[in-house]
Protein backbone atom coordinates (compact mmCIF):
# COMPACT_ATOMS: atom_id res chain seq x y z
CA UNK A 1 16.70 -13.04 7.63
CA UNK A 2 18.07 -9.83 8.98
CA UNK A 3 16.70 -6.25 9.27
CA UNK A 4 14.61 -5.12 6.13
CA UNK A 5 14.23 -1.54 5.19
CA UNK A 6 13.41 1.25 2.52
CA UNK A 7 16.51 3.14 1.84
CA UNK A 8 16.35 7.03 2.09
CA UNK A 9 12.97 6.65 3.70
CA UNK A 10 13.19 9.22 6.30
CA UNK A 11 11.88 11.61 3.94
CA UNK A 12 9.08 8.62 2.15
CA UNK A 13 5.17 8.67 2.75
CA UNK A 14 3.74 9.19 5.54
CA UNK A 15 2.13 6.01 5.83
CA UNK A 16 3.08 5.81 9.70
CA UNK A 17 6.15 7.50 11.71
CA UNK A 18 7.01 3.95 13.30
CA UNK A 19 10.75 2.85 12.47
CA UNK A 20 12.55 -0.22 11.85
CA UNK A 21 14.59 -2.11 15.15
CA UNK A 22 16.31 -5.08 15.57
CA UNK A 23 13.92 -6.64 18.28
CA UNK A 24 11.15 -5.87 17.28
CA UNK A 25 8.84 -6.12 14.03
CA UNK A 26 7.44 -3.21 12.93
CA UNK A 27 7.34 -0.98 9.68
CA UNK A 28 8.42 2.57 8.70
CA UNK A 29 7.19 5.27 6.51
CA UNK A 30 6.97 3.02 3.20
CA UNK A 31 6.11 -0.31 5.03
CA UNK A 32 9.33 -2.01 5.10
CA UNK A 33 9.90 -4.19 7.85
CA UNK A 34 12.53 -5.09 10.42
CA UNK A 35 12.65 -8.76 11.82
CA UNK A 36 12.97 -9.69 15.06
CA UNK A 37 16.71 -9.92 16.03
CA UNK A 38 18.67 -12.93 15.22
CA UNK A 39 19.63 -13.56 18.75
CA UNK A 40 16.18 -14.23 20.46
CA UNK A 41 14.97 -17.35 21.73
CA UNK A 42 11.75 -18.36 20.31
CA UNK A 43 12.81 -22.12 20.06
CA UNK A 44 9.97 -24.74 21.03
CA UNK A 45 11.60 -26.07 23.82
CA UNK A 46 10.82 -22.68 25.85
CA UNK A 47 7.00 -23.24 25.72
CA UNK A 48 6.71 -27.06 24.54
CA UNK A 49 4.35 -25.72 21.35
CA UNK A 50 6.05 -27.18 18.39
CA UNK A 51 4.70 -24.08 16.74
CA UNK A 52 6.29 -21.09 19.05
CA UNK A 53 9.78 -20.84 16.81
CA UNK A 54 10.37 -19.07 13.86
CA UNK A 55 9.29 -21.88 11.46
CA UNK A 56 5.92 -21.98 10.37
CA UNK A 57 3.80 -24.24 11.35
CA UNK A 58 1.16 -26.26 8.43
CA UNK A 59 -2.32 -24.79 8.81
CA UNK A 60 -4.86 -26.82 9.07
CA UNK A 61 -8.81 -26.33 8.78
CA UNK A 62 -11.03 -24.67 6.03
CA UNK A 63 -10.01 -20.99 5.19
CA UNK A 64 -10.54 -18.44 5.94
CA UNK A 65 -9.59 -19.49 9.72
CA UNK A 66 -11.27 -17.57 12.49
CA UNK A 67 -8.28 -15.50 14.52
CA UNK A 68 -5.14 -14.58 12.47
CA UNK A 69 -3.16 -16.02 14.82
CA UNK A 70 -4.57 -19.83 13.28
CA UNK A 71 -2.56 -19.13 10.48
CA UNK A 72 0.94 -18.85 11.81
CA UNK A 73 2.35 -15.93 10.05
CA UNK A 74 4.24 -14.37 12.98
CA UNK A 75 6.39 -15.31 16.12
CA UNK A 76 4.23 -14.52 19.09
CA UNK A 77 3.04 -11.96 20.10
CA UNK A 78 1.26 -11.84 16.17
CA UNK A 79 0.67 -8.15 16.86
CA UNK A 80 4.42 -7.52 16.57
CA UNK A 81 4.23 -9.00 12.92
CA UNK A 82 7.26 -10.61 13.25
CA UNK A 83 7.50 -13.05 10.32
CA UNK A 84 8.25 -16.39 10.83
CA UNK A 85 10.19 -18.46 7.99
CA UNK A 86 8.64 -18.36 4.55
CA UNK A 87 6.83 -15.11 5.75
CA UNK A 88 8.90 -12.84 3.17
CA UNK A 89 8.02 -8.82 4.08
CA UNK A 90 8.27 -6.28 0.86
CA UNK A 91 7.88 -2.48 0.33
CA UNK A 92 5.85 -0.39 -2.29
CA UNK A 93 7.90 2.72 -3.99
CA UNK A 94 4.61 4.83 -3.82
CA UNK A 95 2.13 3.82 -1.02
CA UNK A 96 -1.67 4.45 -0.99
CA UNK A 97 -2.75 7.14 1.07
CA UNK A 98 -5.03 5.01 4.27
CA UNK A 99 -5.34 7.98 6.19
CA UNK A 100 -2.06 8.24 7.53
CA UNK A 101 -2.25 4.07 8.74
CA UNK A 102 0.97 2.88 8.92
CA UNK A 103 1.39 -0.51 7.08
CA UNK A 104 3.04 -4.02 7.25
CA UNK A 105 3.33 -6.37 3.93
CA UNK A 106 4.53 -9.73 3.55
CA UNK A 107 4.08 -11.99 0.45
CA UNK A 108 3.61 -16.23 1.31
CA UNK A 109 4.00 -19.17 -0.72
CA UNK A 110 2.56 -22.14 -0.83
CA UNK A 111 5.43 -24.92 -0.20
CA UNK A 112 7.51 -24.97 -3.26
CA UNK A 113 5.46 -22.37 -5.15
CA UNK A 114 7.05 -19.76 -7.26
CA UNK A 115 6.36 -16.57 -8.73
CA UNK A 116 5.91 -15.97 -12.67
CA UNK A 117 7.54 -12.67 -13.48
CA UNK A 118 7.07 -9.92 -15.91
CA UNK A 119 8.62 -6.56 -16.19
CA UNK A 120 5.22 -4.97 -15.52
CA UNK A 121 1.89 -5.79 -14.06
CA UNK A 122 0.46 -9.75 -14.16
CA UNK A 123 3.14 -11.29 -11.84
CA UNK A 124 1.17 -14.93 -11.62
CA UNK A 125 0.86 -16.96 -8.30
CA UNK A 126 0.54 -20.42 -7.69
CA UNK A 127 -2.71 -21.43 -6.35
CA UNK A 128 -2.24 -21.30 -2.05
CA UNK A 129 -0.54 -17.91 -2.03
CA UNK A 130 -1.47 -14.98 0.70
CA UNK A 131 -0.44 -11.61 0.32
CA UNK A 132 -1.28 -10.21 3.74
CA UNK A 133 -1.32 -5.92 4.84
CA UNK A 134 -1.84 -4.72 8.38
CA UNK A 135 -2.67 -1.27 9.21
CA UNK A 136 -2.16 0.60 12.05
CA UNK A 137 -2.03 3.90 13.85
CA UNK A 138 1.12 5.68 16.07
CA UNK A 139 -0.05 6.94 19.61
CA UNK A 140 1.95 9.58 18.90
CA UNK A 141 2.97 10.71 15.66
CA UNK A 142 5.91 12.98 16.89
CA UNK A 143 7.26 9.53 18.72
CA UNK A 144 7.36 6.43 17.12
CA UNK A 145 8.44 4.74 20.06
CA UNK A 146 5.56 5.22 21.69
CA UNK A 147 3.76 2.39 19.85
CA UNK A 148 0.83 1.87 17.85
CA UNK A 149 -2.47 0.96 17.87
CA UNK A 150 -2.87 -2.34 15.12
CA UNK A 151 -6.29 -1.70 13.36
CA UNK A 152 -6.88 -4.73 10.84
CA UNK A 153 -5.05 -6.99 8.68
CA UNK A 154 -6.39 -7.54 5.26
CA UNK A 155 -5.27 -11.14 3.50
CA UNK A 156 -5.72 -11.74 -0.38
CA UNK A 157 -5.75 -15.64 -1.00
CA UNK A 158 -5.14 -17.30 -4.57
CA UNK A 159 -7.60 -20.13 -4.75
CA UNK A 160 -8.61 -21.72 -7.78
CA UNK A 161 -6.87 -19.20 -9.95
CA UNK A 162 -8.47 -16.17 -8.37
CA UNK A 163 -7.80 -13.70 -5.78
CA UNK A 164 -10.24 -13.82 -2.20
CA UNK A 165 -10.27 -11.04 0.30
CA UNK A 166 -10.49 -12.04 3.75
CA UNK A 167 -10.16 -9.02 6.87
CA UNK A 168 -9.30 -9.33 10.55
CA UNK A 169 -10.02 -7.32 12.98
CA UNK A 170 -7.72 -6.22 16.38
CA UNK A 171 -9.41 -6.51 19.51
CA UNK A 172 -8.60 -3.76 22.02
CA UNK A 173 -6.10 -5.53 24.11
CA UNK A 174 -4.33 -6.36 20.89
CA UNK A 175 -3.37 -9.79 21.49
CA UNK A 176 -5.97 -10.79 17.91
CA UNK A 177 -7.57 -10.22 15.38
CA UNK A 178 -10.90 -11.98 14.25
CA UNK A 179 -12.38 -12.74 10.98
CA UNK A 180 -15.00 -9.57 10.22
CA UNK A 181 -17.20 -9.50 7.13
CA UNK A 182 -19.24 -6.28 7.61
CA UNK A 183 -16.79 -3.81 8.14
CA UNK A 184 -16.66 -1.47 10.87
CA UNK A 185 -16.45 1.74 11.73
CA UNK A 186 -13.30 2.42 14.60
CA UNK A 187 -12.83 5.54 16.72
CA UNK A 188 -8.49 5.50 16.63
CA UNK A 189 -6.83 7.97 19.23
CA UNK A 190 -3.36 10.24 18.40
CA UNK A 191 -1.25 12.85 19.32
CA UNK A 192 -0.89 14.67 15.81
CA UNK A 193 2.83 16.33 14.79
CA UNK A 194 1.49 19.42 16.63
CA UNK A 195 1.60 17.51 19.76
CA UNK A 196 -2.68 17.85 19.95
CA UNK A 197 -5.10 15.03 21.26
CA UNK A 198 -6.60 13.78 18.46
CA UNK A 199 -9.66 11.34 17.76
CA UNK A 200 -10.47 9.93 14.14
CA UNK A 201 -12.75 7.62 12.12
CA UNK A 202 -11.28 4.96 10.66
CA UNK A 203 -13.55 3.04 8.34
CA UNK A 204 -12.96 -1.17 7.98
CA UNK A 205 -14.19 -2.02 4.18
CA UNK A 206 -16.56 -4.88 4.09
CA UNK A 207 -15.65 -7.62 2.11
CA UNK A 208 -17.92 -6.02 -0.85
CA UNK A 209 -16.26 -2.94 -1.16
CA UNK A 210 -12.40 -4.86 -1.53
CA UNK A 211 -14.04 -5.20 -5.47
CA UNK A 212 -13.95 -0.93 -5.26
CA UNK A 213 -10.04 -0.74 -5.72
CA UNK A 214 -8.76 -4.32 -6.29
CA UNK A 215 -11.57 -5.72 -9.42
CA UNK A 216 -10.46 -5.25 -13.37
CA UNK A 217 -13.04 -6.33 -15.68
CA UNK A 218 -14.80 -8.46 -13.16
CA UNK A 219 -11.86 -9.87 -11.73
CA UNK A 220 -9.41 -8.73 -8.74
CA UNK A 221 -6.14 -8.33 -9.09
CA UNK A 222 -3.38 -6.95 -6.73
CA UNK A 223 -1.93 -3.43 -6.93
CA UNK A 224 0.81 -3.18 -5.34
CA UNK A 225 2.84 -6.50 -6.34
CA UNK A 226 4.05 -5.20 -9.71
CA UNK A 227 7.09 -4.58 -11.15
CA UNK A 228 7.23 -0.92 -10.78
CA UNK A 229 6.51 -0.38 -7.31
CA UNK A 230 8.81 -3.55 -5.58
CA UNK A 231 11.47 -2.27 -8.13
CA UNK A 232 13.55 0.00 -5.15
CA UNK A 233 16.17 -0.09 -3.50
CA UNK A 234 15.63 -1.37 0.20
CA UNK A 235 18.13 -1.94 3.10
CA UNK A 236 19.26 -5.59 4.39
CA UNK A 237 21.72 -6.29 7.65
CA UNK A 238 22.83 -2.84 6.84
CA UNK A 239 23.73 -3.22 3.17
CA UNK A 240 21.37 -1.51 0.02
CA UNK A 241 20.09 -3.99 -2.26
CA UNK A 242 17.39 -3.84 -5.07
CA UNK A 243 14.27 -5.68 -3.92
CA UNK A 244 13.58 -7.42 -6.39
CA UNK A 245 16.84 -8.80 -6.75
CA UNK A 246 16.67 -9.86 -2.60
CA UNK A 247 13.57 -11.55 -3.76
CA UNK A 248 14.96 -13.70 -6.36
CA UNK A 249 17.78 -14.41 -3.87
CA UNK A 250 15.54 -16.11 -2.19
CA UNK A 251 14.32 -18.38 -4.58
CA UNK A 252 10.89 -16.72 -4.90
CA UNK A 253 10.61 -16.52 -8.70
CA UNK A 254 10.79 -19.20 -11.34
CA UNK A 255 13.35 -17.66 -13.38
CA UNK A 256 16.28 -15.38 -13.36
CA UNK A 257 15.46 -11.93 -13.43
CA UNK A 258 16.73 -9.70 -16.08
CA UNK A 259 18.91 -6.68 -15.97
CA UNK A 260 16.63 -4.66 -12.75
CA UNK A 261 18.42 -1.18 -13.94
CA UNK A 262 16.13 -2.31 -17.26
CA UNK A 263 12.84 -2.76 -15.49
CA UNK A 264 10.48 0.29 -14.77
CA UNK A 265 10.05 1.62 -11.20
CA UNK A 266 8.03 4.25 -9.39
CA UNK A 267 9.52 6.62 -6.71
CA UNK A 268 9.18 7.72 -3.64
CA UNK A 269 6.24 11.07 -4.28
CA UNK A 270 7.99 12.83 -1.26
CA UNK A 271 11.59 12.19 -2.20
CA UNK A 272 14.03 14.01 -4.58
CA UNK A 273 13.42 12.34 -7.93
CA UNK A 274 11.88 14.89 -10.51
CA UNK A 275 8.39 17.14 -9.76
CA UNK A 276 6.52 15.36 -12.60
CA UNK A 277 8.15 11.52 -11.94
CA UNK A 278 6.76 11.90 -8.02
CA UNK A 279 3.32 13.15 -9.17
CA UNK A 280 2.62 10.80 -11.77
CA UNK A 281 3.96 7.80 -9.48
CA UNK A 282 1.34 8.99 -6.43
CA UNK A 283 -1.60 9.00 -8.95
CA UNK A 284 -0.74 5.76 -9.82
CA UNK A 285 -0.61 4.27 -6.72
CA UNK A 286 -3.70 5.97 -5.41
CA UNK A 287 -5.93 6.63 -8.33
CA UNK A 288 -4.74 3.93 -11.46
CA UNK A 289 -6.44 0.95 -9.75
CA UNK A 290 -10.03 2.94 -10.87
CA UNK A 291 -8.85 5.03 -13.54
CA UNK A 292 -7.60 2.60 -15.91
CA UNK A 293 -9.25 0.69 -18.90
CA UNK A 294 -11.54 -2.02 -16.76
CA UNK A 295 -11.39 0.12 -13.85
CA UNK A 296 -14.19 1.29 -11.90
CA UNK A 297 -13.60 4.66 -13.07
CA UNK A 298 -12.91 3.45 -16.76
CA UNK A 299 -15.50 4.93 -18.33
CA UNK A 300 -14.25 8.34 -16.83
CA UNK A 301 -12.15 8.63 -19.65
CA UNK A 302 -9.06 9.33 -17.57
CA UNK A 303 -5.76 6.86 -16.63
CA UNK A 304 -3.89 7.49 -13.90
CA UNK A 305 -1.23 5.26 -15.15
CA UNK A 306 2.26 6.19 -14.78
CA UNK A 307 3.56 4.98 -18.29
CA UNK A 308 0.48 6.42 -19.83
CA UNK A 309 1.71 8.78 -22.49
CA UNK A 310 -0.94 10.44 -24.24
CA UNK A 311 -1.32 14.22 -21.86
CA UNK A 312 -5.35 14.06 -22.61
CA UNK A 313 -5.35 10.87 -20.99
CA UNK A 314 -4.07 11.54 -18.11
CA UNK A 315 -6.33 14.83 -17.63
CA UNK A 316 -4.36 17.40 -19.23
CA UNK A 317 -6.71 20.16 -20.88
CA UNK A 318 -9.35 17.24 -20.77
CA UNK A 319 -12.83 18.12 -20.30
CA UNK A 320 -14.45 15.76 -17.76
CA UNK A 321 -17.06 12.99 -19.11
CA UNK A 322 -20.17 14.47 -16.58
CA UNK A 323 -20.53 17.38 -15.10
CA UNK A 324 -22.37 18.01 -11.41
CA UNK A 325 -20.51 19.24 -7.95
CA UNK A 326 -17.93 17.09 -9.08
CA UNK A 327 -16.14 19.57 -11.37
CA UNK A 328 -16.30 22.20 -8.66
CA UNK A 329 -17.44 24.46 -11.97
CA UNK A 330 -13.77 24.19 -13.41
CA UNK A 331 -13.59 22.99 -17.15
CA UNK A 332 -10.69 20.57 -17.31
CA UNK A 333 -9.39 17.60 -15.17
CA UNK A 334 -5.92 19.35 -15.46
CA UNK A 335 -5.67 22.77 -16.24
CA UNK A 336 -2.07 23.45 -16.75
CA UNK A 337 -0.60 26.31 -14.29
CA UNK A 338 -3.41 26.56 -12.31
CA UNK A 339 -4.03 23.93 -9.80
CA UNK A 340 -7.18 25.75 -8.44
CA UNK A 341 -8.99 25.56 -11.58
CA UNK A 342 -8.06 21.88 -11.89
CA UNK A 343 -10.98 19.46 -11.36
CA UNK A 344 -8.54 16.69 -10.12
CA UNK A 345 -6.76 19.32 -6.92
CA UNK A 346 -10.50 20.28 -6.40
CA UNK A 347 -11.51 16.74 -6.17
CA UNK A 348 -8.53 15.41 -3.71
CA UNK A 349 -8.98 18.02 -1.88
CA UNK A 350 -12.50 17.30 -0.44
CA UNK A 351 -14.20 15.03 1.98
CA UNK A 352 -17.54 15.69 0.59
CA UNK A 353 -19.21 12.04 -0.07
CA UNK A 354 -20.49 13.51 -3.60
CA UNK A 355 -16.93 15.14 -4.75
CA UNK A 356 -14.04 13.71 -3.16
CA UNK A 357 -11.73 11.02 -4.51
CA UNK A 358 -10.98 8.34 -3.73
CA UNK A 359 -14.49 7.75 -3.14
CA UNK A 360 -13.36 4.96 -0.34
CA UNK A 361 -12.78 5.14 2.07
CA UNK A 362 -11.12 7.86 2.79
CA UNK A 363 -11.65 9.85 5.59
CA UNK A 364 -8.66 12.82 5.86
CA UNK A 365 -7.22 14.66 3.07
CA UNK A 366 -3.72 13.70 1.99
CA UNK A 367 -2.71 17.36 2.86
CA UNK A 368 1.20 16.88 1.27
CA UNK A 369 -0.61 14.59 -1.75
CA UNK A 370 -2.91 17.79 -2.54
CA UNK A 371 0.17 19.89 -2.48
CA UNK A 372 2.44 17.39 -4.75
CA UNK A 373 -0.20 17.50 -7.49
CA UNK A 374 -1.04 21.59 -7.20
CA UNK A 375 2.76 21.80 -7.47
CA UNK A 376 3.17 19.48 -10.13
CA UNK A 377 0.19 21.46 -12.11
CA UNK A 378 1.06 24.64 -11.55
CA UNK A 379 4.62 23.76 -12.86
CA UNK A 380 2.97 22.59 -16.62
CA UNK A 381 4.19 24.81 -19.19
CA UNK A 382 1.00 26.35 -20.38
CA UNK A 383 2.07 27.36 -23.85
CA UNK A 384 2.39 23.45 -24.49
CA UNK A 385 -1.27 24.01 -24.53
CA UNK A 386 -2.30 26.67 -26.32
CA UNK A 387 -5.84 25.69 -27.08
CA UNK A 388 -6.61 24.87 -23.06
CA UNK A 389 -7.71 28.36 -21.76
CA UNK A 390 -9.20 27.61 -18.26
């Protein structure tokens, strides 16, 4: 497998400012990945572990395994998150907002497994599957060759038909991460893009609070293995090809895919596709896994989904289901035109535990989200709306 990465993502979320080599693993902006390069030597024979190559190794013991490294995901050092064979990494068109974390993601079968696909959401797995997602933070975000500091990796694990969340934790020296069920609270260290010394929270979910963002009617599901978001163009050895297409090439579905330029897609919410497509592609990705019919936020009354159609639904001129310091006093979720009488800008943009959303766990503002959405808002054509007088 040869280098891996987003096209065009230069200008993508800022996820992380880390960049894509051929030596090393690592991922960019929108979390695609580059392998490590062709060339190395990471045969057995150098260290006698049957293991050390680039072919995984069977796992054995009960799961969830104590250190990440048990599973043998990634050519050593595992912190590099270089994947080893049958280790396949993927990208999301519109990333969540993790405080600026930079992300890896990697999908892995069991032996012969394949995926079930659909032209939407409700890909099915075969029972043994791991979808794994590291985060991490740049020393310096004006430099992304100055490294990063790896934070956790978070696996989802199809047993018995259902989804399990497991979390490891990076020790300092960052040679592993450990199992962790409580959560944790970490103190991460930066040089922001002003070139500034900077020291922030980053909050570890407990296993509990996966249910917040990945549970639907009782049961969790993934978010960002769907048909719209893996439906991009990325880059391989050099050469643009649609991901989804690279992934049936090789051999992870059980059919042929249709037509991809007749599938849905998000985009990029910082790139150049049109005001509304970018907005209504980040509220998916951050807000839809709540807002959404068996969400957590279902009863709110409002979907986030991008191929919602209905304007009401997706907060336009809508008057919110409860009042309090919420609303910040403004009547409508989106009040076209005016972004600072909008409950939804008023809501993003807080950190206040009672107001702000995403309620977890969040801990900086998306500044260029904020401004996305107040742009997209204040772009509405009021008179569509002639009865919504904020």
């Amino acid at each position: 497998m040869g280098v891996v990465a987003a096209c065009g993502d230069a200008g993508g979320a800022t996820e992380g400012t880390s960049s894509p080599t051929s030596t090393t693993s690592t991922t960019d902006t929108t979390g695609a990945i580059a392998t490590t390069d062709p060339g190395t030597d990471t045969t057995a024979p150098t260290t006698g572990d049957p293991c050390a190559g680039t072919t995984r190794c069977p796992v054995e013991g009960e799961w969830p395994l104590p250190k990440l490294s048990d599973y043998d995901f990634f050519v050593e050092p595992t912190v590099d998150l270089a994947p080893k064979d049958g280790v396949v990494p993927y990208t999301v068109a519109a990333p969540l907002w993790s405080d600026a974390a930079g992300k890896g993601r990697f999908i892995v079968l069991p032996e012969g497994g394949k995926i079930g696909f659909t032209d939407g959401e409700g890909w099915s797995f075969p029972d043994g599957t791991t979808i794994i997602k590291s985060f991490w933070f740049d020393h310096d975000r004006r430099d992304a060759a100055a490294g990063r500091r790896m934070i956790e990796t978070r696996l989802l694990v199809r047993e018995a038909g259902a989804w399990k969340s497991f979390t490891y934790l990076w020790d300092d020296a960052q040679t592993e991460a450990t199992l962790l069920k409580i959560g944790k609270r970490v103190d991460v260290e930066f040089i922001d893009e002003a070139g500034v010394a900077q020291v922030e929270e980053y909050i570890v979910p407990n296993l509990d609070q996966c249910g917040s963002c990945h549970e639907r009617d009782d049961t969790s599901e993934l978010l960002g293995v769907i048909t719209h978001q893996l439906n991009m163009e990325i880059e391989v050895d050099g050469q643009a090809v649609n991901q989804l297409e690279w992934m049936a090439s090789q051999d992870m579905f059980s059919g042929a895919l249709p037509d991809v330029q007749t599938l849905p897609r998000l985009v990029d919410p910082f790139g150049d596709e049109p005001l509304e497509t970018r907005a209504r592609s980040y509220l998916h990705a951050n807000c839809s896994h709540c807002h959404r019919l068996g969400g957590g936020a279902g009863k709110s009354g409002l979907v986030f989904l991008a191929w919602e159609e209905v304007h009401a639904k997706f907060g336009v001129c809508k008057v919110p289901a409860a009042a309090g310091p919420g609303t910040g006093g403004n009547d409508y979720d989106i009040a076209p035109r005016h972004p600072e009488k909008s409950i939804v800008a008023f809501r993003m943009n807080s950190l206040d535990p009672e107001i702000k959303m995403p309620e977890l766990p969040n801990r900086v503002i998306d500044k260029r989200g904020v401004a996305l959405i107040e742009a997209w808002i204040a772009g509405m054509d009021a008179a569509t709306y002639p009865d919504c007088k904020p």
